[in-house]
N, C-alpha and C. Protein backbone atom coordinates (compact mmCIF):
# COMPACT_ATOMS: atom_id res chain seq x y z
N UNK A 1 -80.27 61.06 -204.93
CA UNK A 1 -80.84 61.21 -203.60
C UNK A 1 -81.30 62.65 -203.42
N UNK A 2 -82.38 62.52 -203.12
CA UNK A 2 -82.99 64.27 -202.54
C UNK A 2 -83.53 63.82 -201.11
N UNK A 3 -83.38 64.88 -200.38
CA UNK A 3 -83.02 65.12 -198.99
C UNK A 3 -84.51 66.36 -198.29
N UNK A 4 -85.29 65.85 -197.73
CA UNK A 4 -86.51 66.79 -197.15
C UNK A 4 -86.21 66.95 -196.03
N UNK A 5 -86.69 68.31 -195.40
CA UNK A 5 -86.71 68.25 -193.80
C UNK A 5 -87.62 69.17 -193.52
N UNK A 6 -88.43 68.56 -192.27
CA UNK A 6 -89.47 69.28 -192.10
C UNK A 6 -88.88 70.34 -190.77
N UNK A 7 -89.03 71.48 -190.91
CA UNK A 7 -88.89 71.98 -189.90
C UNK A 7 -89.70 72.30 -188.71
N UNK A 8 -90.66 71.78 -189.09
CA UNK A 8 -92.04 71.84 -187.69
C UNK A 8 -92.14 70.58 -186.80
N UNK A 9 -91.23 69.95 -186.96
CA UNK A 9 -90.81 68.65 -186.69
C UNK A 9 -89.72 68.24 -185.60
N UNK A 10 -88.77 69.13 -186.15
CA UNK A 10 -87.37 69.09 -185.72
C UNK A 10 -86.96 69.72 -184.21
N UNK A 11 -86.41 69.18 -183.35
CA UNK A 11 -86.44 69.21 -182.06
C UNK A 11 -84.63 69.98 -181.96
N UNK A 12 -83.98 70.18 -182.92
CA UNK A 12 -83.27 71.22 -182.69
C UNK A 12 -81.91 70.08 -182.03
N UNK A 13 -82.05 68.74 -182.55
CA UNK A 13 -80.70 68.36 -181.65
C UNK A 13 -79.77 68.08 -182.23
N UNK A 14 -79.55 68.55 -183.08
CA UNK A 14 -78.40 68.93 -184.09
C UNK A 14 -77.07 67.64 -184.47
N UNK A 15 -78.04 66.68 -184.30
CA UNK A 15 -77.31 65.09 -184.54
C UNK A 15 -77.01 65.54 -186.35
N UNK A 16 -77.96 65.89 -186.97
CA UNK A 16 -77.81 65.73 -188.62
C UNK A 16 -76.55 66.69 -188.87
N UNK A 17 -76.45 68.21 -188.71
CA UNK A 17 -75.47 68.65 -188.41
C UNK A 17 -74.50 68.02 -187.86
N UNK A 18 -74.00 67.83 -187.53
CA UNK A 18 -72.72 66.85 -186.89
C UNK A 18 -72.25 66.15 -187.64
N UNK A 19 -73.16 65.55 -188.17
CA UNK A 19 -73.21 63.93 -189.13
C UNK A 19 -72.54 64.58 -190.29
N UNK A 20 -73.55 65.52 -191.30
CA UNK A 20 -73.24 65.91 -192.26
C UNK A 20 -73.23 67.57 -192.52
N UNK A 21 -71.95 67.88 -192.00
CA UNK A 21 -72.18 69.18 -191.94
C UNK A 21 -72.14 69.82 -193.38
N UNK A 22 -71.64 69.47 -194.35
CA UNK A 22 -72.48 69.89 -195.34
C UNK A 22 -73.56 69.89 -196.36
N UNK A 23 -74.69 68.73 -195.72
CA UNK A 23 -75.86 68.60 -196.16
C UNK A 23 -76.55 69.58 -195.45
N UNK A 24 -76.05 69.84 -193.97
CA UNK A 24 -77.13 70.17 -192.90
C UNK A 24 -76.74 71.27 -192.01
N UNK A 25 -77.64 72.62 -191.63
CA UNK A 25 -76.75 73.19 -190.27
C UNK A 25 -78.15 73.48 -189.63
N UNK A 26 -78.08 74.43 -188.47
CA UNK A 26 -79.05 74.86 -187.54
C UNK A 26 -78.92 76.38 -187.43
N UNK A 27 -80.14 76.84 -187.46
CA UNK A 27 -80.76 78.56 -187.33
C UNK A 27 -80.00 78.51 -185.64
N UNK A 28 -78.89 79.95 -186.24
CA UNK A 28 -78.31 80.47 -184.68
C UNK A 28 -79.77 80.74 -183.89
N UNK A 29 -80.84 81.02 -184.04
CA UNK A 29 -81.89 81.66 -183.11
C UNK A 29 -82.53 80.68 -182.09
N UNK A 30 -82.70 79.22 -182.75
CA UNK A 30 -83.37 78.49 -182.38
C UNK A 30 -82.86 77.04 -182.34
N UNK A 31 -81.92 77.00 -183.47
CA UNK A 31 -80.83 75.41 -183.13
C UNK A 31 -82.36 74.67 -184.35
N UNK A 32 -82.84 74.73 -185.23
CA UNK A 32 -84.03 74.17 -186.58
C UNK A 32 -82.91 73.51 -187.37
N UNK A 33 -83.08 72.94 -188.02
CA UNK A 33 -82.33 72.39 -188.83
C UNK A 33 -82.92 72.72 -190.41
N UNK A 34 -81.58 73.48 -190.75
CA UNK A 34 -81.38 73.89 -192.38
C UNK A 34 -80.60 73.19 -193.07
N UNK A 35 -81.58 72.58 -194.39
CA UNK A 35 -80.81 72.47 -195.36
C UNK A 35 -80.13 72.97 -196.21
N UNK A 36 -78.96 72.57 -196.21
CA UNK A 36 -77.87 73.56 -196.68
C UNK A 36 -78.27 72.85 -198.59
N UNK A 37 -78.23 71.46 -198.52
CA UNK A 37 -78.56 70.49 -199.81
C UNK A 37 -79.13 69.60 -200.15
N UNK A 38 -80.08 70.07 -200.98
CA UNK A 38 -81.21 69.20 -200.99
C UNK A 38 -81.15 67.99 -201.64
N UNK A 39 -80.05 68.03 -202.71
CA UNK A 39 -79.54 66.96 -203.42
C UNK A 39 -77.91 66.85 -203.16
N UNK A 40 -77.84 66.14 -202.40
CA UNK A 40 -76.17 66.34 -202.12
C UNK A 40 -75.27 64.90 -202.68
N UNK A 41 -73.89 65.20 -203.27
CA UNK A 41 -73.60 64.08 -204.44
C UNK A 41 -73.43 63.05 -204.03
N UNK A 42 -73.06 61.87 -204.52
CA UNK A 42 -73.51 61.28 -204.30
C UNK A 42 -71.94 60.70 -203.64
N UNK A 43 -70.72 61.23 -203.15
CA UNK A 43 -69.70 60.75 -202.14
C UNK A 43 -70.52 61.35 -200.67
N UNK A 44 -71.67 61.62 -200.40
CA UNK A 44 -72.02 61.78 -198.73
C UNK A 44 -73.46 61.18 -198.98
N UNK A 45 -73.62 60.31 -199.62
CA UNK A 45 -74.64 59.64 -199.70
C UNK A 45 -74.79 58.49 -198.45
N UNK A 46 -73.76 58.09 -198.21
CA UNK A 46 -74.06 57.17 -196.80
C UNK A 46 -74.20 58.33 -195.71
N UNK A 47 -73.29 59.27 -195.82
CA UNK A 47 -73.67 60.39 -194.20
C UNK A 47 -74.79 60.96 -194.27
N UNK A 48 -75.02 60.91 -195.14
CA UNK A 48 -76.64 61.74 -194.99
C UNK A 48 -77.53 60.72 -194.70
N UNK A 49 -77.35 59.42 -195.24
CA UNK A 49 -78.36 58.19 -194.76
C UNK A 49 -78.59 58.57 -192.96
N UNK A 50 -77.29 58.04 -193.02
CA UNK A 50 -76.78 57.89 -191.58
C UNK A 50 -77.08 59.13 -190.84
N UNK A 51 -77.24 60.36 -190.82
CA UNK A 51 -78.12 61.20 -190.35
C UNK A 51 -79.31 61.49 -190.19
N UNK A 52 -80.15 61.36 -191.54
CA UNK A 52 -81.62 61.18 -191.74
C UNK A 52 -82.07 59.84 -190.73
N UNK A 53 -81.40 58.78 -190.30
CA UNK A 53 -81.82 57.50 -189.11
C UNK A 53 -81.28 57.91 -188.28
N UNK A 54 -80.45 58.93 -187.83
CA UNK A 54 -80.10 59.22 -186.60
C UNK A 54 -80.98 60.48 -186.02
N UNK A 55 -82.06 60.76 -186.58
CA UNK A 55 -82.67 62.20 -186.46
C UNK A 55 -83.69 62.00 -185.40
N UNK A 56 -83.71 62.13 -184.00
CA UNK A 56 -84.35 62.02 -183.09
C UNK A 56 -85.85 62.28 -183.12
N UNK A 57 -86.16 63.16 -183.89
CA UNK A 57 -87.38 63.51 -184.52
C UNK A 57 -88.15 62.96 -185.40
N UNK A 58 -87.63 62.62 -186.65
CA UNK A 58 -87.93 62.16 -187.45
C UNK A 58 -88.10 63.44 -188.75
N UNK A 59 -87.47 64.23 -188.62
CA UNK A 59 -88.10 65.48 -189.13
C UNK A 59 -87.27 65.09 -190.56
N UNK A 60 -85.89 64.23 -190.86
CA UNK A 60 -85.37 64.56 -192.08
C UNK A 60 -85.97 62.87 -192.91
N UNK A 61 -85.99 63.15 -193.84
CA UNK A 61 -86.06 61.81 -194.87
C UNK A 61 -85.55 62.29 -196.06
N UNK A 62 -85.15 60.73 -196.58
CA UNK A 62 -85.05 60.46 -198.22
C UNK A 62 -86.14 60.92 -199.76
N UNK A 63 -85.98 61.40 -200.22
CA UNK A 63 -87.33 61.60 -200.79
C UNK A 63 -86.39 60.92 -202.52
N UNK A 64 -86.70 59.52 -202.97
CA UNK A 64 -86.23 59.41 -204.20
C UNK A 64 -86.86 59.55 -205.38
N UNK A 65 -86.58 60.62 -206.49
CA UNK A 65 -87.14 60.98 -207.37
C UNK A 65 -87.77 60.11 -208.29
């Protein structure tokens, strides 16, 4: 699993963070969402699903190699 996020996208509501706080966090300046992992293993492979469909934006997706 590889993991994209657009940050021009992202509305800053920090659902993915929450979800998977170590796939995902947010810029103290602005609350953007950073990827912490772009390929993250494959035991948070459902939380990161489950974040990337919970992303109000649409800003994160799956990208499979």
């Amino acid at each position: 699993m590889k993991v994209h996020a657009d940050t021009g996208v992202c509305v800053a509501s920090g659902q993915c963070a929450l979800l998977a706080p170590e796939t995902f966090d947010q810029r103290d300046d602005d609350g953007i969402v950073v990827l912490r992992e772009d390929e993250p293993p494959p035991e948070h492979h459902d939380v990161v699903l489950q974040a990337v469909l919970t992303c109000p934006s649409g800003a994160l997706r799956i990208v499979e190699p």
